[in-house]
PDB file of N, CA and C in Angstrom:
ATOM      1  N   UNK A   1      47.272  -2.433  36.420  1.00  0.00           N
ATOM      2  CA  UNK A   1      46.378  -2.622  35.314  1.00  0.00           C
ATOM      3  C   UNK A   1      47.162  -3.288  34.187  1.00  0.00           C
ATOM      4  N   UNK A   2      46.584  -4.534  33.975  1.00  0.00           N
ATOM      5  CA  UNK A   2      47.468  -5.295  32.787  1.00  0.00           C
ATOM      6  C   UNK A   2      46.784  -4.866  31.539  1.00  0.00           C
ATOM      7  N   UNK A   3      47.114  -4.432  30.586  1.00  0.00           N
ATOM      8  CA  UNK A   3      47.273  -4.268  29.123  1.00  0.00           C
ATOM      9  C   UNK A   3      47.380  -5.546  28.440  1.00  0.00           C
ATOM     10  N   UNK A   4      45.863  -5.632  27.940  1.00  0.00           N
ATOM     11  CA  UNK A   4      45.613  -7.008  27.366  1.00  0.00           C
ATOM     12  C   UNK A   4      45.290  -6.722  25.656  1.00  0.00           C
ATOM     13  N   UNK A   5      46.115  -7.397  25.140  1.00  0.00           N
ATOM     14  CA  UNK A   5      45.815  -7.453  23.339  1.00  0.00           C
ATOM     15  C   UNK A   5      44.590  -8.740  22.635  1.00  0.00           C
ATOM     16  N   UNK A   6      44.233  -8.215  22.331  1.00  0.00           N
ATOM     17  CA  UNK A   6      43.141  -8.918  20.974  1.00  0.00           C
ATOM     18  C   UNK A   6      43.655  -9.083  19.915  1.00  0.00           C
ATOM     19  N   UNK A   7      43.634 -10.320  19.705  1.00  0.00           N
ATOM     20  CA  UNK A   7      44.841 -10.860  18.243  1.00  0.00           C
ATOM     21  C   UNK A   7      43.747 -10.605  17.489  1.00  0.00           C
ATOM     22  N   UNK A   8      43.536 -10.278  16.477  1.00  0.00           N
ATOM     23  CA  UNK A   8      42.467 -10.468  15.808  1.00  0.00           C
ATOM     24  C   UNK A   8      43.528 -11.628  14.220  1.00  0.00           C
ATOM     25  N   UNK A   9      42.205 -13.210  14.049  1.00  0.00           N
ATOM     26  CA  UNK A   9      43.050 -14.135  13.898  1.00  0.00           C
ATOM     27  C   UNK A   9      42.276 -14.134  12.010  1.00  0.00           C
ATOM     28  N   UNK A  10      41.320 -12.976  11.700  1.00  0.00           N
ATOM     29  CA  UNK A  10      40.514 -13.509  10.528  1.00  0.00           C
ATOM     30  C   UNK A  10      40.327 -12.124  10.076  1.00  0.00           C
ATOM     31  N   UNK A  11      40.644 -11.721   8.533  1.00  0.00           N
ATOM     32  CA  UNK A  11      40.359 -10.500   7.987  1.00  0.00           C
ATOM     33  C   UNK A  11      38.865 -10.076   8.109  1.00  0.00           C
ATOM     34  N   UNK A  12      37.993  -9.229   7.382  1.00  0.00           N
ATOM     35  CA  UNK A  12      36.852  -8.702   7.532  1.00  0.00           C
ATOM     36  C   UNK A  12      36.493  -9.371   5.994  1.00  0.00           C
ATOM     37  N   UNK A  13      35.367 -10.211   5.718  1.00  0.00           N
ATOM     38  CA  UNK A  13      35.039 -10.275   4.950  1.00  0.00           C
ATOM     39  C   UNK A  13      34.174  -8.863   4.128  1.00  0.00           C
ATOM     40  N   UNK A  14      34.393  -9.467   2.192  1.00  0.00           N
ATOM     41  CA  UNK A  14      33.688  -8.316   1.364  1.00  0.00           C
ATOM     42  C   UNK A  14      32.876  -8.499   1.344  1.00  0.00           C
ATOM     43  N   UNK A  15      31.836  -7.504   1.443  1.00  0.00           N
ATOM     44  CA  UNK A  15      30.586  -8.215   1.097  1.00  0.00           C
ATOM     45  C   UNK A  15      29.782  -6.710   0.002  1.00  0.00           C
ATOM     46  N   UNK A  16      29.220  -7.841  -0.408  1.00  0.00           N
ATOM     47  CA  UNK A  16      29.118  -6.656  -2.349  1.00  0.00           C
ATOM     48  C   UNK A  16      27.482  -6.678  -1.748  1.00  0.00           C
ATOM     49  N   UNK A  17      26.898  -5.515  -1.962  1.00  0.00           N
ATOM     50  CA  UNK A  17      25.375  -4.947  -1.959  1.00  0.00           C
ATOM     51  C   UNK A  17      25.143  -4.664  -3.545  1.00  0.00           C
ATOM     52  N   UNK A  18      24.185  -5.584  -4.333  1.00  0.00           N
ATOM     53  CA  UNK A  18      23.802  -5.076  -5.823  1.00  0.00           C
ATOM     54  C   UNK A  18      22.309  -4.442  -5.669  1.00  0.00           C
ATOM     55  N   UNK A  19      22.281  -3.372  -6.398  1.00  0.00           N
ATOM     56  CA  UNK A  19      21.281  -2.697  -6.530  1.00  0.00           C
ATOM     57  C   UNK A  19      20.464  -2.436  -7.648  1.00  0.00           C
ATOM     58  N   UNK A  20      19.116  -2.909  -8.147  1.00  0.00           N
ATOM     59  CA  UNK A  20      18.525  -2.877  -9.551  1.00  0.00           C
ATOM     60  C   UNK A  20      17.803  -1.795  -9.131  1.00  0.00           C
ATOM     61  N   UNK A  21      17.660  -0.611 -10.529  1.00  0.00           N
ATOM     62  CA  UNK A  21      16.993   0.072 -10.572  1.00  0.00           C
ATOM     63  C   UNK A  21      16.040   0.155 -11.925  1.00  0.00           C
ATOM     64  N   UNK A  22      14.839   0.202 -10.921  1.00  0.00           N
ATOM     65  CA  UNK A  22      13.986   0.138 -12.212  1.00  0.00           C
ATOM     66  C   UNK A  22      13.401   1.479 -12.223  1.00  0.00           C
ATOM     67  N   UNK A  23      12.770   1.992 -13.415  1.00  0.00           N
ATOM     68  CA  UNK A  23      12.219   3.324 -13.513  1.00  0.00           C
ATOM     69  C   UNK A  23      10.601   3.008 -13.057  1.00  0.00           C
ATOM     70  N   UNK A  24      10.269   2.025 -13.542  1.00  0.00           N
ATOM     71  CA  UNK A  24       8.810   1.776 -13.232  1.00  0.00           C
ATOM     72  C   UNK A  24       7.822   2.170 -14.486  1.00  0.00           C
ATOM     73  N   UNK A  25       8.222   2.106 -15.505  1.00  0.00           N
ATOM     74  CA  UNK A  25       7.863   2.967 -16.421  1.00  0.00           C
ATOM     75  C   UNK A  25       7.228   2.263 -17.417  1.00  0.00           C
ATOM     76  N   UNK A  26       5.953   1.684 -17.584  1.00  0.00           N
ATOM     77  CA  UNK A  26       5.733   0.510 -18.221  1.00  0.00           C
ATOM     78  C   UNK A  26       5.090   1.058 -20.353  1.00  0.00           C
ATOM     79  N   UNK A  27       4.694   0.536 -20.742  1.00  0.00           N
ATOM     80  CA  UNK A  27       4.257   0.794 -22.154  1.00  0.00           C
ATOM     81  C   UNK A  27       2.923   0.867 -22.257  1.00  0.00           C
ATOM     82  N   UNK A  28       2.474   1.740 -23.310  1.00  0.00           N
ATOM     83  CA  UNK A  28       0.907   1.705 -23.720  1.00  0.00           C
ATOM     84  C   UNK A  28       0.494  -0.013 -23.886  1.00  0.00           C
ATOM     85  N   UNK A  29      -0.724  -0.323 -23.857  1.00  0.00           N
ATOM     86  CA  UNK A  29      -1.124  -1.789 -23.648  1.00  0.00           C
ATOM     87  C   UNK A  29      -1.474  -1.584 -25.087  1.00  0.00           C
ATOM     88  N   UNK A  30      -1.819  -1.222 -25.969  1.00  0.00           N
ATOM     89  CA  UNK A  30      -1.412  -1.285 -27.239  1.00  0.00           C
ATOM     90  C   UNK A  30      -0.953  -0.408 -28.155  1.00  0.00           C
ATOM     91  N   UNK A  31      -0.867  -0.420 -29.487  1.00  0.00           N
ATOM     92  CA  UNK A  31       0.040   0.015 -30.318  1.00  0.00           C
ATOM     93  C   UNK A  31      -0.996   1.326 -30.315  1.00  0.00           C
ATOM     94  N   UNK A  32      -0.157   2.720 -31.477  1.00  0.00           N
ATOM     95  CA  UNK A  32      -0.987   3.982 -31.837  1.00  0.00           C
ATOM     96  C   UNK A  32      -1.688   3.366 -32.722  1.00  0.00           C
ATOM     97  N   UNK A  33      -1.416   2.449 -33.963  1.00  0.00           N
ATOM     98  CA  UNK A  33      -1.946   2.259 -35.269  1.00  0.00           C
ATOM     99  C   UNK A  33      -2.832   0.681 -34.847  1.00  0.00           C
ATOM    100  N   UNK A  34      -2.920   0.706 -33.700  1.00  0.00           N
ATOM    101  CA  UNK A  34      -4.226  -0.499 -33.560  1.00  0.00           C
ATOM    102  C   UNK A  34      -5.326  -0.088 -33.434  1.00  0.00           C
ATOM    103  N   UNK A  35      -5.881   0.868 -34.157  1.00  0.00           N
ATOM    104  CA  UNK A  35      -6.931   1.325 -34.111  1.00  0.00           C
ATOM    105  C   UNK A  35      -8.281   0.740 -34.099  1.00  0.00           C
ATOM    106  N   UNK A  36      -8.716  -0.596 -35.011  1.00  0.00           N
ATOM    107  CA  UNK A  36      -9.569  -1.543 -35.118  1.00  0.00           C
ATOM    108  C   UNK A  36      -9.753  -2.098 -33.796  1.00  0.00           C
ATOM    109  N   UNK A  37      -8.816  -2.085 -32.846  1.00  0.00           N
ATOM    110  CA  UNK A  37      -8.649  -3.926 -32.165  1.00  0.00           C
ATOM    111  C   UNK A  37      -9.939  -3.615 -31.120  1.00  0.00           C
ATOM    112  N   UNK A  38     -10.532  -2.510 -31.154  1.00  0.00           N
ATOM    113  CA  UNK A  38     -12.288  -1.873 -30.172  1.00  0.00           C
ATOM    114  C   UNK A  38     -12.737  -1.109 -31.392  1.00  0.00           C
ATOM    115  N   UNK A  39     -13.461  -2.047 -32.421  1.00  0.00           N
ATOM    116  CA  UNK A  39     -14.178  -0.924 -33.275  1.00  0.00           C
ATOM    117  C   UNK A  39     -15.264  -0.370 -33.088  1.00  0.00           C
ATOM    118  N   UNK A  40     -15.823  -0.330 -32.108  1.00  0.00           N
ATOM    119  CA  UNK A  40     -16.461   0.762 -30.872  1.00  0.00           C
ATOM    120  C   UNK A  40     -15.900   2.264 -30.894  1.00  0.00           C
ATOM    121  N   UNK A  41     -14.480   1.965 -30.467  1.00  0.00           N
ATOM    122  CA  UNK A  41     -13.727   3.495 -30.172  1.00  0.00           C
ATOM    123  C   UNK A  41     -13.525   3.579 -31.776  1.00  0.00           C
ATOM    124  N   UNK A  42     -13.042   2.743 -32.196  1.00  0.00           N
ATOM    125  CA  UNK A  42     -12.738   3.285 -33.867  1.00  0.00           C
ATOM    126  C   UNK A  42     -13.466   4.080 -34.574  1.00  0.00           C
ATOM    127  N   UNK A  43     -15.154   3.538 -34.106  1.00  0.00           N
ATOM    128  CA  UNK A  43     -15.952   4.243 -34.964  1.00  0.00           C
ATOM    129  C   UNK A  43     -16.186   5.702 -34.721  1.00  0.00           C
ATOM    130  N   UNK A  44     -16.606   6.121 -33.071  1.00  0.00           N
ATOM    131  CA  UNK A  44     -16.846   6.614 -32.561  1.00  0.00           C
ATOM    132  C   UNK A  44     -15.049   8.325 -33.035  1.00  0.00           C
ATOM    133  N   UNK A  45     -13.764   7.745 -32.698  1.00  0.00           N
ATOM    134  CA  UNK A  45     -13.257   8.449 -33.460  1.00  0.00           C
ATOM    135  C   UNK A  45     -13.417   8.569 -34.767  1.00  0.00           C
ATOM    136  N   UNK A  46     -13.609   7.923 -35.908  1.00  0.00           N
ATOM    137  CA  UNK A  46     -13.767   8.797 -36.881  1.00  0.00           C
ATOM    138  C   UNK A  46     -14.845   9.011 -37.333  1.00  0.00           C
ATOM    139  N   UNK A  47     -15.914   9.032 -36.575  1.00  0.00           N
ATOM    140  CA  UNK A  47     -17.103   9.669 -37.151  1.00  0.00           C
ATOM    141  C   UNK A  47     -17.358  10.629 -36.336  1.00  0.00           C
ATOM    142  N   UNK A  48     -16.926  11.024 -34.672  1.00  0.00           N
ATOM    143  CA  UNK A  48     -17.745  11.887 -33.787  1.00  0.00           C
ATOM    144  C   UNK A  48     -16.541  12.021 -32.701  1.00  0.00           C
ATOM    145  N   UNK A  49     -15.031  12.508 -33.664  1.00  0.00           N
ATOM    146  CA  UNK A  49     -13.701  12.775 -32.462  1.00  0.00           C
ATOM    147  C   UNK A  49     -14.065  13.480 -31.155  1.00  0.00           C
ATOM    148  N   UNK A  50     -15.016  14.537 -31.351  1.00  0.00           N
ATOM    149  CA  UNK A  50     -15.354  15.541 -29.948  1.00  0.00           C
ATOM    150  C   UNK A  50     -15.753  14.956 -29.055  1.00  0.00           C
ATOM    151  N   UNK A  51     -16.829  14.091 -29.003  1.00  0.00           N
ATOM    152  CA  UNK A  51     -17.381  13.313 -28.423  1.00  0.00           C
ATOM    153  C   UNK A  51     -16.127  12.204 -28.021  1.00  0.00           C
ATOM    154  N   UNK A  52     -15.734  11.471 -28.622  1.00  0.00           N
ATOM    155  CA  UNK A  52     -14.448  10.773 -27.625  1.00  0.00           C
ATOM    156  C   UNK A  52     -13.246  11.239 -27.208  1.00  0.00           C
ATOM    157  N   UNK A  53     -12.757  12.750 -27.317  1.00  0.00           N
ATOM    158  CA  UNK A  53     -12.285  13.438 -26.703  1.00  0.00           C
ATOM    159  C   UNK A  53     -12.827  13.796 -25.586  1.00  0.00           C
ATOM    160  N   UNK A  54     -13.863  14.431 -25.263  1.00  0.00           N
ATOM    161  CA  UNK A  54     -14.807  14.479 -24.511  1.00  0.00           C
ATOM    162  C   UNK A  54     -15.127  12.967 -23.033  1.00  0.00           C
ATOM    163  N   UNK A  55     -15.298  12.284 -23.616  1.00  0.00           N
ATOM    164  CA  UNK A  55     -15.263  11.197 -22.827  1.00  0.00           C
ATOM    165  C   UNK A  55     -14.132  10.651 -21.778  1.00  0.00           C
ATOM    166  N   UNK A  56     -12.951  10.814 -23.172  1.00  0.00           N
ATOM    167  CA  UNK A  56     -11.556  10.925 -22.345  1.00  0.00           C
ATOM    168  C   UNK A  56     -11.204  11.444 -21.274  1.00  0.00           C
ATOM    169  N   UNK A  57     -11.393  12.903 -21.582  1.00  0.00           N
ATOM    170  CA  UNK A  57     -11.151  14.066 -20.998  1.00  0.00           C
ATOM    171  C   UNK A  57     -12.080  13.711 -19.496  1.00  0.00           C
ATOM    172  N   UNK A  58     -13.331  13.520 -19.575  1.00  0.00           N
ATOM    173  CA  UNK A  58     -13.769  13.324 -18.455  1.00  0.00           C
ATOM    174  C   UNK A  58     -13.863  11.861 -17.410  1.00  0.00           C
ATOM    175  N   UNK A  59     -13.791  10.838 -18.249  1.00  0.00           N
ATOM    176  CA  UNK A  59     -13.220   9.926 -17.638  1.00  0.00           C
ATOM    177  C   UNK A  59     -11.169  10.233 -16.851  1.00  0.00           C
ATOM    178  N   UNK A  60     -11.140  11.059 -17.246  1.00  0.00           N
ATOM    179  CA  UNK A  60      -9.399  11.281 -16.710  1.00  0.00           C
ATOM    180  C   UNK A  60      -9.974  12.439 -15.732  1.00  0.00           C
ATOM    181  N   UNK A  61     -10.761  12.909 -15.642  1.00  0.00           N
ATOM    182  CA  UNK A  61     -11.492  13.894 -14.789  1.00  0.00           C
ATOM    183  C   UNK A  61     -10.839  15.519 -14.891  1.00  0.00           C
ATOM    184  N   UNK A  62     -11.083  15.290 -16.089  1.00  0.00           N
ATOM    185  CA  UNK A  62     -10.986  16.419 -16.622  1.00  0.00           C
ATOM    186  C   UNK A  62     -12.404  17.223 -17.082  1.00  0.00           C
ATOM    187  N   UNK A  63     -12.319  18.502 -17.518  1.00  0.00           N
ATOM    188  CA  UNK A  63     -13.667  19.006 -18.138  1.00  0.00           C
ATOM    189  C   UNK A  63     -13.754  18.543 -19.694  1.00  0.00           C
ATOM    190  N   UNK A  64     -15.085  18.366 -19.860  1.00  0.00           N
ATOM    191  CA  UNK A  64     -15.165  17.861 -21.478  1.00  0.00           C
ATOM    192  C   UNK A  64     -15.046  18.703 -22.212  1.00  0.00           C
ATOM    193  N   UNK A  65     -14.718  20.548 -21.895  1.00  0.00           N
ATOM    194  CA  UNK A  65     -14.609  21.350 -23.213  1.00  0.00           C
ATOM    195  C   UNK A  65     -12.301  21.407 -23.567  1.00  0.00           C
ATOM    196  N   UNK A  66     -12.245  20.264 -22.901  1.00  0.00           N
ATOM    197  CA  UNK A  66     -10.689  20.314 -23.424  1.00  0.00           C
ATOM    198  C   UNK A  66     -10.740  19.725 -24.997  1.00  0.00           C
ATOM    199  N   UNK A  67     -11.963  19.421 -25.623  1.00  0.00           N
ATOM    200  CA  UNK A  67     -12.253  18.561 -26.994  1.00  0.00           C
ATOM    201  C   UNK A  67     -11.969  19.946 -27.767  1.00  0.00           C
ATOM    202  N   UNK A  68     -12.466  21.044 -27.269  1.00  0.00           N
ATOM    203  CA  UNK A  68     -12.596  22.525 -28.081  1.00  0.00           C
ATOM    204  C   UNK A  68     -11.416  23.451 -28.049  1.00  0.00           C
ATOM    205  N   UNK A  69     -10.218  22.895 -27.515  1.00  0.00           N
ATOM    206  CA  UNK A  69      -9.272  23.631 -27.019  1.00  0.00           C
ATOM    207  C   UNK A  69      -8.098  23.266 -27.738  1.00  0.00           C
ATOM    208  N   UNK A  70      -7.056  24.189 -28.654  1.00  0.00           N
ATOM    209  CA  UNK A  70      -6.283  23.485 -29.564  1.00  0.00           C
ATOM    210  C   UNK A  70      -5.292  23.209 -28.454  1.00  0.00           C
ATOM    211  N   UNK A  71      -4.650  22.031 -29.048  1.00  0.00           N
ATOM    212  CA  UNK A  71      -3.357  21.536 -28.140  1.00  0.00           C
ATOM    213  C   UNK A  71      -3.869  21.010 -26.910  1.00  0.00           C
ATOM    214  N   UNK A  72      -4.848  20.913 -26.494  1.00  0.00           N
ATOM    215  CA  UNK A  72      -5.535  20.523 -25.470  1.00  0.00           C
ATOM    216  C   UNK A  72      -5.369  18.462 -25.580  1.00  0.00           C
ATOM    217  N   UNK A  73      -5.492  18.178 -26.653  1.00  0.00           N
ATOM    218  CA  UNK A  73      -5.398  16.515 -26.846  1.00  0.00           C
ATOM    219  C   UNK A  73      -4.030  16.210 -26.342  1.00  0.00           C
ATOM    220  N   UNK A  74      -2.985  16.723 -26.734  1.00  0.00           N
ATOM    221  CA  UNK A  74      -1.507  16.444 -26.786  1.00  0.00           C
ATOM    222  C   UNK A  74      -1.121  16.854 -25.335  1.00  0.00           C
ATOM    223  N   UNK A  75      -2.147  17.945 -24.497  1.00  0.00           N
ATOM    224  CA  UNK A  75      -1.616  17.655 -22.803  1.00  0.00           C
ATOM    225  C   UNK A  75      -2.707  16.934 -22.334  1.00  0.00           C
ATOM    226  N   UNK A  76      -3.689  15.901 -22.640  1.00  0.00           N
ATOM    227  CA  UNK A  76      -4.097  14.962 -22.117  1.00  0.00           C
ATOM    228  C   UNK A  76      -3.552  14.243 -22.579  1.00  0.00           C
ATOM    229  N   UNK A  77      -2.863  13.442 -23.282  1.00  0.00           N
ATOM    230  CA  UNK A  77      -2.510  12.583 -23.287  1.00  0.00           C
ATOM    231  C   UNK A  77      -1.109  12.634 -22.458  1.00  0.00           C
ATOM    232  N   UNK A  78      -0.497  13.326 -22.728  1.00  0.00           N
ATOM    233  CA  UNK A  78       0.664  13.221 -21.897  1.00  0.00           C
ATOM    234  C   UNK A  78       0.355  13.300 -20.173  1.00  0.00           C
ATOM    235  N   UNK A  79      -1.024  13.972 -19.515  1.00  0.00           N
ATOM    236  CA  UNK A  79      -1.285  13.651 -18.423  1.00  0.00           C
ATOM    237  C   UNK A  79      -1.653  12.049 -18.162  1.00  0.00           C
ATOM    238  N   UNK A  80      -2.645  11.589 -18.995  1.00  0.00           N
ATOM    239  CA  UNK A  80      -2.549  10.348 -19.083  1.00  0.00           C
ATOM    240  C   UNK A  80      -1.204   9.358 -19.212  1.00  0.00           C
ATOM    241  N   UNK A  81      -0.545   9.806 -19.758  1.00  0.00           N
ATOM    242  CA  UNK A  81       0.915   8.660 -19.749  1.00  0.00           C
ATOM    243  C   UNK A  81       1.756   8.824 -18.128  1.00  0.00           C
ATOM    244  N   UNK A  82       1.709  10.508 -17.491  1.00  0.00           N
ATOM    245  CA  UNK A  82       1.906  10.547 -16.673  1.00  0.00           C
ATOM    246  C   UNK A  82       0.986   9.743 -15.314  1.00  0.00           C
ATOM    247  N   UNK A  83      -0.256   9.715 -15.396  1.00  0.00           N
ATOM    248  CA  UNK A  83      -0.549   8.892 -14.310  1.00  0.00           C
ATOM    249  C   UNK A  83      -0.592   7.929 -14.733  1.00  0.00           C
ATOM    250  N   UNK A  84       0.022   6.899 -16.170  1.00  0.00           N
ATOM    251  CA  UNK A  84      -0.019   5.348 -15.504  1.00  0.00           C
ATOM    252  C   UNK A  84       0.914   4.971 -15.441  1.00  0.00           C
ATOM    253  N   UNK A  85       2.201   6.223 -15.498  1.00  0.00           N
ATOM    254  CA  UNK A  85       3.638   5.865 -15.738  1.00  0.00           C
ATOM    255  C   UNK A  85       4.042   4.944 -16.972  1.00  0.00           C
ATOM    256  N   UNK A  86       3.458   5.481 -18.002  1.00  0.00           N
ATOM    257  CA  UNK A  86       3.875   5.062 -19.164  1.00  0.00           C
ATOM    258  C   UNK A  86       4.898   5.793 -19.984  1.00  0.00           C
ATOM    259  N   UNK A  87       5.765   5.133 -20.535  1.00  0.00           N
ATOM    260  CA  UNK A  87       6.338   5.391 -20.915  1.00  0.00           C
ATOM    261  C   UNK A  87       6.513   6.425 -22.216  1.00  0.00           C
ATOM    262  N   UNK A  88       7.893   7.814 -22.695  1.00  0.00           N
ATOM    263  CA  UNK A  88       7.817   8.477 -23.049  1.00  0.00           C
ATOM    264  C   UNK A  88       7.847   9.816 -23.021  1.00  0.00           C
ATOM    265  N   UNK A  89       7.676  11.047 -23.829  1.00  0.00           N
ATOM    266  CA  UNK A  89       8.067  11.937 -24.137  1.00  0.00           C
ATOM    267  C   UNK A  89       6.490  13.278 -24.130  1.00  0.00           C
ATOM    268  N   UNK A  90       7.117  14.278 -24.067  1.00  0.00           N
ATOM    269  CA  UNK A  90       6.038  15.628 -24.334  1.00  0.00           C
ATOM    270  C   UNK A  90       5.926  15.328 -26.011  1.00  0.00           C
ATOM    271  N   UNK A  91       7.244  14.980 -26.675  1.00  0.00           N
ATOM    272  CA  UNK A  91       7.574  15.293 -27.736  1.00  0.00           C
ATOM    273  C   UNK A  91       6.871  13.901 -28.557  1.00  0.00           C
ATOM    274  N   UNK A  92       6.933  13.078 -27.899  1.00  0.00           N
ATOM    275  CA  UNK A  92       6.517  11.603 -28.637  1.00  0.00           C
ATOM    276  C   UNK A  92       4.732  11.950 -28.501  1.00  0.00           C
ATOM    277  N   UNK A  93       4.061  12.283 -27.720  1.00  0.00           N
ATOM    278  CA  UNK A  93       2.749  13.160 -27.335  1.00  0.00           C
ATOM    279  C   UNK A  93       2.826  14.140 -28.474  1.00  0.00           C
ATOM    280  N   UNK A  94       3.491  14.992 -28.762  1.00  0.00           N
ATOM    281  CA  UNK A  94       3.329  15.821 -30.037  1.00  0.00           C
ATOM    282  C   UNK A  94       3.005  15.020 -31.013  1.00  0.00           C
ATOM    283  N   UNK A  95       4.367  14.292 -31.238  1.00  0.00           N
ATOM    284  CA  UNK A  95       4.119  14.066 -32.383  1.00  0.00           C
ATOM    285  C   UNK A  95       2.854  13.104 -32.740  1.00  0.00           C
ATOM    286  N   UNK A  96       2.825  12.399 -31.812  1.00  0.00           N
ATOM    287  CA  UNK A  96       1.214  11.721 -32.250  1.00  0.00           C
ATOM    288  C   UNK A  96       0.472  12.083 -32.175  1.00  0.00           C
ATOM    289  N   UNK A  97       0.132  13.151 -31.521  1.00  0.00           N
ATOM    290  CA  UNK A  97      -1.131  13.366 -31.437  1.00  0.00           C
ATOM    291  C   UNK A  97      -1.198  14.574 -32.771  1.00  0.00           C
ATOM    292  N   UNK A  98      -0.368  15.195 -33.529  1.00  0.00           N
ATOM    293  CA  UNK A  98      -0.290  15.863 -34.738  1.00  0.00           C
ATOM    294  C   UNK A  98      -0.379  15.205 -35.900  1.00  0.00           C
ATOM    295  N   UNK A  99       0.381  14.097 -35.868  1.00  0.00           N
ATOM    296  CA  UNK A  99       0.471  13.496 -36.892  1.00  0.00           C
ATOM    297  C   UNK A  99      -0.531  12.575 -37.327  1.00  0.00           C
ATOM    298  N   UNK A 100      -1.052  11.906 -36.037  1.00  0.00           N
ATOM    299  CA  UNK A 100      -1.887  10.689 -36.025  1.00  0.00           C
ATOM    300  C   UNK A 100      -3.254  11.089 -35.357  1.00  0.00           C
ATOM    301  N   UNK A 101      -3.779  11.973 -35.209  1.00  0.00           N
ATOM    302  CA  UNK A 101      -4.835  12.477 -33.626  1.00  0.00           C
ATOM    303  C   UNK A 101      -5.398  11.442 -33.349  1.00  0.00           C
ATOM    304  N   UNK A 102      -6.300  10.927 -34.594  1.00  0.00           N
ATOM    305  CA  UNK A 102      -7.474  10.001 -34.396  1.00  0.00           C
ATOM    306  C   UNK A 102      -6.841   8.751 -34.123  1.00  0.00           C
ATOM    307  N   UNK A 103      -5.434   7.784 -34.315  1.00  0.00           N
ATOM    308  CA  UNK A 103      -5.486   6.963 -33.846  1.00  0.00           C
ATOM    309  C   UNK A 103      -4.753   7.159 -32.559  1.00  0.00           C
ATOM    310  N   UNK A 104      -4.047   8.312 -31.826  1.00  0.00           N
ATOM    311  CA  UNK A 104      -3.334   8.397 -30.399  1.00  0.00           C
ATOM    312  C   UNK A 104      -4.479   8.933 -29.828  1.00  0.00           C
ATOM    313  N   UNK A 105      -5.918   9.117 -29.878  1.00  0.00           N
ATOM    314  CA  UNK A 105      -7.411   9.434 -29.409  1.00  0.00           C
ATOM    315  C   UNK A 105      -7.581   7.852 -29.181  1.00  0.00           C
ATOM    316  N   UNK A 106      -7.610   6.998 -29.973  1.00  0.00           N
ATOM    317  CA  UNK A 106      -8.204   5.484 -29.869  1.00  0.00           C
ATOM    318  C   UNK A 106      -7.340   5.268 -29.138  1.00  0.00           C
ATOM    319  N   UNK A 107      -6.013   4.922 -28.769  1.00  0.00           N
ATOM    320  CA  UNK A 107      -4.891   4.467 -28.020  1.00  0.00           C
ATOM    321  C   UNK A 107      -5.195   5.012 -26.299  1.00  0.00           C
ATOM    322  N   UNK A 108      -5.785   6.497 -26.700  1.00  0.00           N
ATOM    323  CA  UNK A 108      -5.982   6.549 -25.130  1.00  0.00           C
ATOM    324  C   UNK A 108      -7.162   6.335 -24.619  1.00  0.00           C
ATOM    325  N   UNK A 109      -8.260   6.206 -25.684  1.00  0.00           N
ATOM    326  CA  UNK A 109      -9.220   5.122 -24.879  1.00  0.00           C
ATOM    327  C   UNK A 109      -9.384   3.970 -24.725  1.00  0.00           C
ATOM    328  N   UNK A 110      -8.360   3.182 -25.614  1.00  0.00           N
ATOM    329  CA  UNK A 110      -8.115   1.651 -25.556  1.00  0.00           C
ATOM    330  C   UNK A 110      -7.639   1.567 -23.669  1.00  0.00           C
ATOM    331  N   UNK A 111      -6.598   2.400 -23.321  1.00  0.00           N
ATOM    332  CA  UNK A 111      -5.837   2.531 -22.610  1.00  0.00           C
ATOM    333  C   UNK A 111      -6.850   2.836 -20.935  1.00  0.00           C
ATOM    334  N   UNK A 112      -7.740   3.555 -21.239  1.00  0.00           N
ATOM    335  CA  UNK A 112      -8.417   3.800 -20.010  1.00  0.00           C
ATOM    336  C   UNK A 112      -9.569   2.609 -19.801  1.00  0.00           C
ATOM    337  N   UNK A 113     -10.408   2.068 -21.045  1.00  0.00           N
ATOM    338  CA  UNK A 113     -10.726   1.001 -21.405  1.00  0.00           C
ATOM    339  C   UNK A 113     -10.148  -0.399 -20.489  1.00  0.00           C
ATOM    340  N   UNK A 114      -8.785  -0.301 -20.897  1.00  0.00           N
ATOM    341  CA  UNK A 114      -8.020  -1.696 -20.416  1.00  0.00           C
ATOM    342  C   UNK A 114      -7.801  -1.554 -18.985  1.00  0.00           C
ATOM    343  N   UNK A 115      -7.538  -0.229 -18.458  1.00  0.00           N
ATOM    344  CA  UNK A 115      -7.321  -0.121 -17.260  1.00  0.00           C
ATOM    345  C   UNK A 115      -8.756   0.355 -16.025  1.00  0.00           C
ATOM    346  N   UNK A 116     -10.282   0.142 -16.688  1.00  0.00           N
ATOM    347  CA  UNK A 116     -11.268  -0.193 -16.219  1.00  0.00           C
ATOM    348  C   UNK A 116     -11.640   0.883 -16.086  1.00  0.00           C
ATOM    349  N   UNK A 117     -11.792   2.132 -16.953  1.00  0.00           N
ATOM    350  CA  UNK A 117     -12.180   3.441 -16.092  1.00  0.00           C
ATOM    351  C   UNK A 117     -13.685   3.724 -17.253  1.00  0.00           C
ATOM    352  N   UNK A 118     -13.853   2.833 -18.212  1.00  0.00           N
ATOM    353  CA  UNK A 118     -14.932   3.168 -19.167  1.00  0.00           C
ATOM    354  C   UNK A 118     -16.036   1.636 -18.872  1.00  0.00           C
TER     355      UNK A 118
END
């Protein structure tokens, strides 16, 4: 049995694998303080908030007495940011929806609006 060698005549090339990671995490389609840009929803929040809470709430298929429920706005909206993978916080959800109700109320019906559910 002859014992045969393999020269080997060429190193192993490097070869680099790059990897992008994206979160997927996109932005509200408009601002909190664009409240005008559907003065439809504008009106409708500040003359009759329950009622477009209400709408929200059940267009996201939810029950419409989450309008009567304190703190109830600030975990719809944050369910809402969660299913369109928008971007943000429990805490960024607080704070708007405390600070601002009636225009982070317009923002999330602009938002279901733009994304065809009204």
């Amino acid at each position: 049995m002859a014992f045969q060698s393999n020269v080997i005549s060429s190193q192993p090339q490097v070869t680099v694998t790059r990897y992008s990671v994206s979160s997927g995490l996109s932005d509200w389609s408009s601002n909190v303080c664009d409240c005008c840009e559907d003065c439809g929803i504008c009106l409708c929040a500040s003359f009759l908030p329950c009622i477009l809470t209400c709408q929200v709430a059940q267009d996201h298929g939810d029950s419409c007495c989450l309008a009567f429920l304190p703190g109830a706005p600030i975990a719809l909206r944050t369910s809402l940011r969660s299913k369109y993978n928008i971007e943000g916080s429990v805490c960024d959800d607080w704070v708007v929806m405390s600070c601002l109700p009636l225009c982070g109320l317009c923002q999330m019906a602009r938002e279901q609006k733009m994304r065809g559910l009204k």
